[in-house]
Protein backbone atom coordinates (compact mmCIF):
# COMPACT_ATOMS: atom_id res chain seq x y z
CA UNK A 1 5.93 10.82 0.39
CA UNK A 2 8.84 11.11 2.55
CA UNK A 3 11.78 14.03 2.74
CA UNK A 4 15.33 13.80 1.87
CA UNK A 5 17.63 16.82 3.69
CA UNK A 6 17.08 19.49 5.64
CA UNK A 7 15.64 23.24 6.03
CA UNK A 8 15.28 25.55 2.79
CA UNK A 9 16.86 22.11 0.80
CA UNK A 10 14.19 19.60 1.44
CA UNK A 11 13.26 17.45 -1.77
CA UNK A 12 10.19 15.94 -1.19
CA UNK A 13 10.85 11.87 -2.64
CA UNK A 14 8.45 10.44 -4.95
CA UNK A 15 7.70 6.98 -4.86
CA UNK A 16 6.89 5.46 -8.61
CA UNK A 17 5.67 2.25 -9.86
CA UNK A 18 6.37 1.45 -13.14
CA UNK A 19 3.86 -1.47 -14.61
CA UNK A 20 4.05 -2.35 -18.71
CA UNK A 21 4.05 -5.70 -20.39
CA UNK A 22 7.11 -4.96 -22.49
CA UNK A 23 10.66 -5.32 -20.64
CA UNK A 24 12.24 -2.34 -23.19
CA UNK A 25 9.58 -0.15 -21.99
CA UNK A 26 10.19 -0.34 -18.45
CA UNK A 27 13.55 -0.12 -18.63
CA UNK A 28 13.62 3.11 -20.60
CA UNK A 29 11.00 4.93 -18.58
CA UNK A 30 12.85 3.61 -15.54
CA UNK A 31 16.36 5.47 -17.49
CA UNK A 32 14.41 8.57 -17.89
CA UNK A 33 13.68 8.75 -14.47
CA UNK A 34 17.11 8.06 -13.01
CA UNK A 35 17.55 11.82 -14.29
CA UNK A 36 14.86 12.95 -11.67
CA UNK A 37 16.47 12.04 -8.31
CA UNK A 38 13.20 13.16 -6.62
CA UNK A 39 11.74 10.09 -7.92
CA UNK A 40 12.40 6.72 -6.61
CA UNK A 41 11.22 3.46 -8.43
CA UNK A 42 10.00 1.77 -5.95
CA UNK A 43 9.02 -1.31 -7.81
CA UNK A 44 8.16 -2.71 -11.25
CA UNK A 45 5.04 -4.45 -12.79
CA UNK A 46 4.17 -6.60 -16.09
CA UNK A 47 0.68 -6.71 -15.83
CA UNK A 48 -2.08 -5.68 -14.26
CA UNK A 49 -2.52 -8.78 -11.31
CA UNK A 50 1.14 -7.70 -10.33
CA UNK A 51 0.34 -3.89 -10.36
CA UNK A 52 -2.91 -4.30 -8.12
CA UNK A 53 -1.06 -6.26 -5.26
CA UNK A 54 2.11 -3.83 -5.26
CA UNK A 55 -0.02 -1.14 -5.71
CA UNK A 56 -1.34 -1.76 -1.99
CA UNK A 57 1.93 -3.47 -0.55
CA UNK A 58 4.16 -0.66 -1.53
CA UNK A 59 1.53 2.86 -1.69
CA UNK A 60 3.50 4.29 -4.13
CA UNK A 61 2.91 7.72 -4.89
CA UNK A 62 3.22 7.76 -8.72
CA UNK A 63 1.52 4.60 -10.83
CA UNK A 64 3.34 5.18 -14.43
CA UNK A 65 0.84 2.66 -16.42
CA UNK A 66 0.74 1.22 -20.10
CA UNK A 67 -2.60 0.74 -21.63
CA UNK A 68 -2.90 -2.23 -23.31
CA UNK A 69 -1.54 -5.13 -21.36
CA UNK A 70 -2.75 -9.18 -21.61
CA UNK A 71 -5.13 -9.91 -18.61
CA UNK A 72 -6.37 -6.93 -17.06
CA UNK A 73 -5.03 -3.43 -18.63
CA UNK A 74 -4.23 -0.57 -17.56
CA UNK A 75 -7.73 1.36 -17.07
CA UNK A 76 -9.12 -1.91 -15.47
CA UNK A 77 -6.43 -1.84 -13.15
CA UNK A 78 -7.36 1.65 -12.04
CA UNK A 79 -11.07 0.59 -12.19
CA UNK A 80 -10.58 -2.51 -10.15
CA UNK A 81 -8.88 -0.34 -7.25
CA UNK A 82 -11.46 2.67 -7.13
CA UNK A 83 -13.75 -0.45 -5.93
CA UNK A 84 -11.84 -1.02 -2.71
CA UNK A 85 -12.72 2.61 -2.23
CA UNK A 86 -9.29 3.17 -0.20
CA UNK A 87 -6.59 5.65 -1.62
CA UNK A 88 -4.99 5.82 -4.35
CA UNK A 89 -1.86 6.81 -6.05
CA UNK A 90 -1.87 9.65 -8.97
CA UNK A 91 -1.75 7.15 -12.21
CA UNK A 92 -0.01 8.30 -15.20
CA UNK A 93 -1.04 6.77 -18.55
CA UNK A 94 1.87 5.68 -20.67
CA UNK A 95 0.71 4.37 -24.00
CA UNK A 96 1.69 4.62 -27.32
CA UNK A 97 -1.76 5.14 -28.25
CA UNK A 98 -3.76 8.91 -28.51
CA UNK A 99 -6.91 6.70 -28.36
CA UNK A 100 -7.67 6.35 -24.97
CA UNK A 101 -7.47 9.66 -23.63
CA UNK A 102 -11.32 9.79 -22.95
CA UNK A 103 -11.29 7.12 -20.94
CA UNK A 104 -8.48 7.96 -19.13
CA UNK A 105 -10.08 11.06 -18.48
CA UNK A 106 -13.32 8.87 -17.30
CA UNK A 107 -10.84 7.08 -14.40
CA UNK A 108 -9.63 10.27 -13.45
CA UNK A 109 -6.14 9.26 -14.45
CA UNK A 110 -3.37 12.24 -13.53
CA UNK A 111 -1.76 12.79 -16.97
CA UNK A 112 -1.61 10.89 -20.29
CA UNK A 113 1.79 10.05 -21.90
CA UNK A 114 2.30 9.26 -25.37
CA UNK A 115 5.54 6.86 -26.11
CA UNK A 116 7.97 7.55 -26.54
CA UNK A 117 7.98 9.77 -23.79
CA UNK A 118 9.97 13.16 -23.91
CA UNK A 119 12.29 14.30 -20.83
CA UNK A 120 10.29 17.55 -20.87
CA UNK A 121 7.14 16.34 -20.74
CA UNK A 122 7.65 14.11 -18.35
CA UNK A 123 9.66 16.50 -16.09
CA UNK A 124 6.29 18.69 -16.81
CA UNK A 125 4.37 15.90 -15.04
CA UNK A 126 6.96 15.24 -12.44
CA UNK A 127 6.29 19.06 -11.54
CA UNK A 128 2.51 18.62 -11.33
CA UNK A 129 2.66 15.74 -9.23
CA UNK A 130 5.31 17.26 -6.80
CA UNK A 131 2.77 20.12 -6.23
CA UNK A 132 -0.10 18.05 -6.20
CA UNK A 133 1.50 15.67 -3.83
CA UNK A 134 2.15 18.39 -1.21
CA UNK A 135 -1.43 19.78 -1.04
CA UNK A 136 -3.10 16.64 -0.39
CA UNK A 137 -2.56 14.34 3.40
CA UNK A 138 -0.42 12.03 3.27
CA UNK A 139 -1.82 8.70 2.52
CA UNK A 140 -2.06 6.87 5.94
CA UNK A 141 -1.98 9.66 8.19
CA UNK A 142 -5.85 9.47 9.55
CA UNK A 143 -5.88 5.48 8.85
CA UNK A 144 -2.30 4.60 10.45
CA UNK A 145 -1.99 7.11 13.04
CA UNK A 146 1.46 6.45 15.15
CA UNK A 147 -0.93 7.98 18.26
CA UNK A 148 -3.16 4.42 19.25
CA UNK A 149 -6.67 4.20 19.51
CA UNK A 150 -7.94 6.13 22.41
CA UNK A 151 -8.69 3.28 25.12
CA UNK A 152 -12.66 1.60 24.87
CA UNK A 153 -14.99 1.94 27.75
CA UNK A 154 -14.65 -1.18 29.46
CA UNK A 155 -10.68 -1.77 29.07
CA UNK A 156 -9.64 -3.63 25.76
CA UNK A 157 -11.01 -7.27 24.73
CA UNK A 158 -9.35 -10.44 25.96
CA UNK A 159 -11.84 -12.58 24.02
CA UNK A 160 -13.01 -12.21 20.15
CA UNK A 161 -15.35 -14.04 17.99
CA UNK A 162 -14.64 -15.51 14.95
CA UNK A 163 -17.28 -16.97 12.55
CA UNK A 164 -16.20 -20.02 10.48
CA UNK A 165 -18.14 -23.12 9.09
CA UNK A 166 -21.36 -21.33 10.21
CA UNK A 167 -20.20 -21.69 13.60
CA UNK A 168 -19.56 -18.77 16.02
CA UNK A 169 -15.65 -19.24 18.28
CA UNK A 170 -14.40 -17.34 21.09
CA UNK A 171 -10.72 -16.59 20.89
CA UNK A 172 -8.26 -14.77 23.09
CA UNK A 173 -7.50 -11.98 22.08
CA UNK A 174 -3.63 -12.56 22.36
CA UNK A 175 -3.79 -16.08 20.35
CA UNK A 176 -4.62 -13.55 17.25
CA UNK A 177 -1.36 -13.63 15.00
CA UNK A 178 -2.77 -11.14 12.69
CA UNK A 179 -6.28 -9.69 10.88
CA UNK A 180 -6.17 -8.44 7.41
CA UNK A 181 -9.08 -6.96 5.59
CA UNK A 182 -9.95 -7.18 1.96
CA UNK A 183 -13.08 -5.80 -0.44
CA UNK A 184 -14.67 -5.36 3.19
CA UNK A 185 -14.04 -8.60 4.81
CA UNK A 186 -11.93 -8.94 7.78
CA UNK A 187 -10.37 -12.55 8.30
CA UNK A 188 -8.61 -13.48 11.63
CA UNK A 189 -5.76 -15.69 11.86
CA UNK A 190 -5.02 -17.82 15.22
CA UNK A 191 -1.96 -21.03 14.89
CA UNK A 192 -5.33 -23.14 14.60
CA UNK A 193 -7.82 -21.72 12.73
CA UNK A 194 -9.00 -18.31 10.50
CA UNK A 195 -11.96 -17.07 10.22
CA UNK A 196 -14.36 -13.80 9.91
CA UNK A 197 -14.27 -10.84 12.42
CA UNK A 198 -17.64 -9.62 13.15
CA UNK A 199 -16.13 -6.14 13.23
CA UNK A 200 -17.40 -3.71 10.02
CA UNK A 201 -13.35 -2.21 9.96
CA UNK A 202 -9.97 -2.63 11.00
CA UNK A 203 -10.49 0.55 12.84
CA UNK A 204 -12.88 -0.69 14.95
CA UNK A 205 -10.87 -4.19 15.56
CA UNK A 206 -7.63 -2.34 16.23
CA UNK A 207 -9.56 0.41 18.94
CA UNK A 208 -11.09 -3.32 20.68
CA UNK A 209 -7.63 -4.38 20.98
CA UNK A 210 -4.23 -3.96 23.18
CA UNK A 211 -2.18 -1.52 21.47
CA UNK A 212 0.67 -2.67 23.39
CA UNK A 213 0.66 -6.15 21.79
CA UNK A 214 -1.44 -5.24 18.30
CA UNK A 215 0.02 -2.63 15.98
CA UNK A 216 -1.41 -1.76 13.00
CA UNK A 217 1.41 -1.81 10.37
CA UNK A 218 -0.50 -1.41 7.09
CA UNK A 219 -3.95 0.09 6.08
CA UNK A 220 -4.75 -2.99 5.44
CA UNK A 221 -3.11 -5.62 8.31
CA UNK A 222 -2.98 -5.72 11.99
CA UNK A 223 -0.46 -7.71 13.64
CA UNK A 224 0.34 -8.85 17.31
CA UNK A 225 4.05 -8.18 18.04
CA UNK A 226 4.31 -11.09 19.79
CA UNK A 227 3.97 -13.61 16.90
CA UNK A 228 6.37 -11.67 14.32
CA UNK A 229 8.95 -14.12 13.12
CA UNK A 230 11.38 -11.84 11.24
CA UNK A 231 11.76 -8.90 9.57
CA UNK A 232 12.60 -9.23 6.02
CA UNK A 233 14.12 -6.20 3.86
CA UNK A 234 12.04 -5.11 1.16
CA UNK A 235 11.88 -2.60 -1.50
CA UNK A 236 13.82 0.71 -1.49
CA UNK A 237 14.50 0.45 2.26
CA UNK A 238 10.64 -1.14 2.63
CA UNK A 239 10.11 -4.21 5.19
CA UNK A 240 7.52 -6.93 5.37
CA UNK A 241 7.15 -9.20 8.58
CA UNK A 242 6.98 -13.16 8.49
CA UNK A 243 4.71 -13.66 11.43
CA UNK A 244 4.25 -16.75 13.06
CA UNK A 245 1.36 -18.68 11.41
CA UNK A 246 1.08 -22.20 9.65
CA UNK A 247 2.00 -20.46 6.29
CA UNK A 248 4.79 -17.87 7.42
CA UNK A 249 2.67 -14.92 5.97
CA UNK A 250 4.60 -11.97 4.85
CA UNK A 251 2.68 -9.13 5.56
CA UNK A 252 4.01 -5.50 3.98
CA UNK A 253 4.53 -2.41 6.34
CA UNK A 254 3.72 0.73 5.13
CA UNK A 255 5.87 3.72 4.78
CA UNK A 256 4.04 5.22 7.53
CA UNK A 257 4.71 3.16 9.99
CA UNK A 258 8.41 2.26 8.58
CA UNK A 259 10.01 4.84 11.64
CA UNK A 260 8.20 2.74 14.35
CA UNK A 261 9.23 -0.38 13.21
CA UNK A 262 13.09 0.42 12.98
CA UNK A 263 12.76 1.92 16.93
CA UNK A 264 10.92 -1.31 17.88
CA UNK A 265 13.54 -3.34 16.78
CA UNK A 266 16.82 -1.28 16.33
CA UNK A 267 17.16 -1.41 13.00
């Protein structure tokens, strides 16, 4: 959650993602909010596939999320993220339905909206959130530290093993383009082959690992900042990097970690 100004003045920006299946609805929650400039709409969703993969590209702080969508809905989509047990925005229900406020009580969701939303209740929630927002961390700070690892005894690893095909490999370190972990799994990515890290975390990959050449741009994604192919503007003043692999991947960089990326590169 990042500040705009200075001194007594600061306004403390909320990022929002709004995610419904109906165009209208978006665009009149995102016109509501265009009367909050503490609030920036980061990004928009139409289901719940799209919602889940912004939802961890982007960390937004706010989830503004309709009910009943085709596919998974709205509670699933909350469900489906408390089971990658990593954090999580404040989700705000946005239905025109009083029927599921049990359940969204259930998935902890932050506040219930009924459609059509009033300015006053949603400034009401805006309020909450703001407060809310400000006693907790900030998402990232104990995960994507800008301080690296503290060095290992032994020096750092020039050699890693991958497993793939039942088959153990020895890699250098430095041929690593990047390692990305998902629902527990961490999967390593060399110009010739990927495969699984025996590491149990990122953490403990990243701390095994030069933090001179490997930087660890998203909770969820190491890189080596030697095989970064461009940087490509994202989002609301967001980035993602192409890095050098067979498939170009595009790999998000968080909020967090946005400062160090403009210094790297003079942006």
């Amino acid at each position: 959650m990042p500040n705009r100004g200075n001194g007594a003045n600061t306004v403390q920006t909320l990022t929002a993602l709004i995610v419904d299946d109906e165009a209208l609805a978006r665009d009149e929650l995102a016109y509501l909010l265009k009367d909050f400039p503490e609030v920036e709409v980061a990004a928009s969703a139409a289901n719940g596939l799209e919602a889940i993969q912004l939802i961890g590209d982007l960390e937004p702080d706010l989830v503004f999320l309709d009910v009943q969508m085709p596919g998974i809905d709205g509670l699933g989509v909350i469900r489906r993220l408390r089971e990658k047990d990593s954090p999580l925005p404040y989700f705000i229900l946005a239905t025109a339905f009083d029927n599921y406020a049990v359940e969204a009580f259930q998935v902890e969701a932050f506040d219930y909206l009924l459609k059509p939303i009033e300015k006053d209740r949603l400034a009401a929630t805006l309020e909450r959130a703001r407060r809310a927002l400000s006693l907790r961390p900030s998402r990232g700070e104990a995960q994507e530290s800008e301080e690296p690892p503290a060095r290992p005894p032994g020096g750092y690893k020039t050699k890693v093993l991958v497993r793939r095909d039942n088959r153990n490999w020895i890699v250098d370190a430095t041929d690593i383009i990047y390692a990305t972990i998902d629902d527990g799994l961490i999967t390593v990515v060399t110009q010739n082959m990927e495969g699984e890290s025996t590491y149990k975390t990122i953490e403990e990959l990243q701390g095994s690992l030069d933090p001179d050449v490997f930087w660890r741009v998203h909770r969820s994604w190491l890189v080596n900042l030697n095989r970064i192919r461009e940087v490509i503007p994202w989002f609301k003043s967001s980035f993602q990097l192409r890095m050098d692999d067979k498939r170009g991947t595009e790999v998000p960089v968080s909020r967090v970690q946005t400062k160090r990326l403009r210094s790297l590169f003079r942006l």
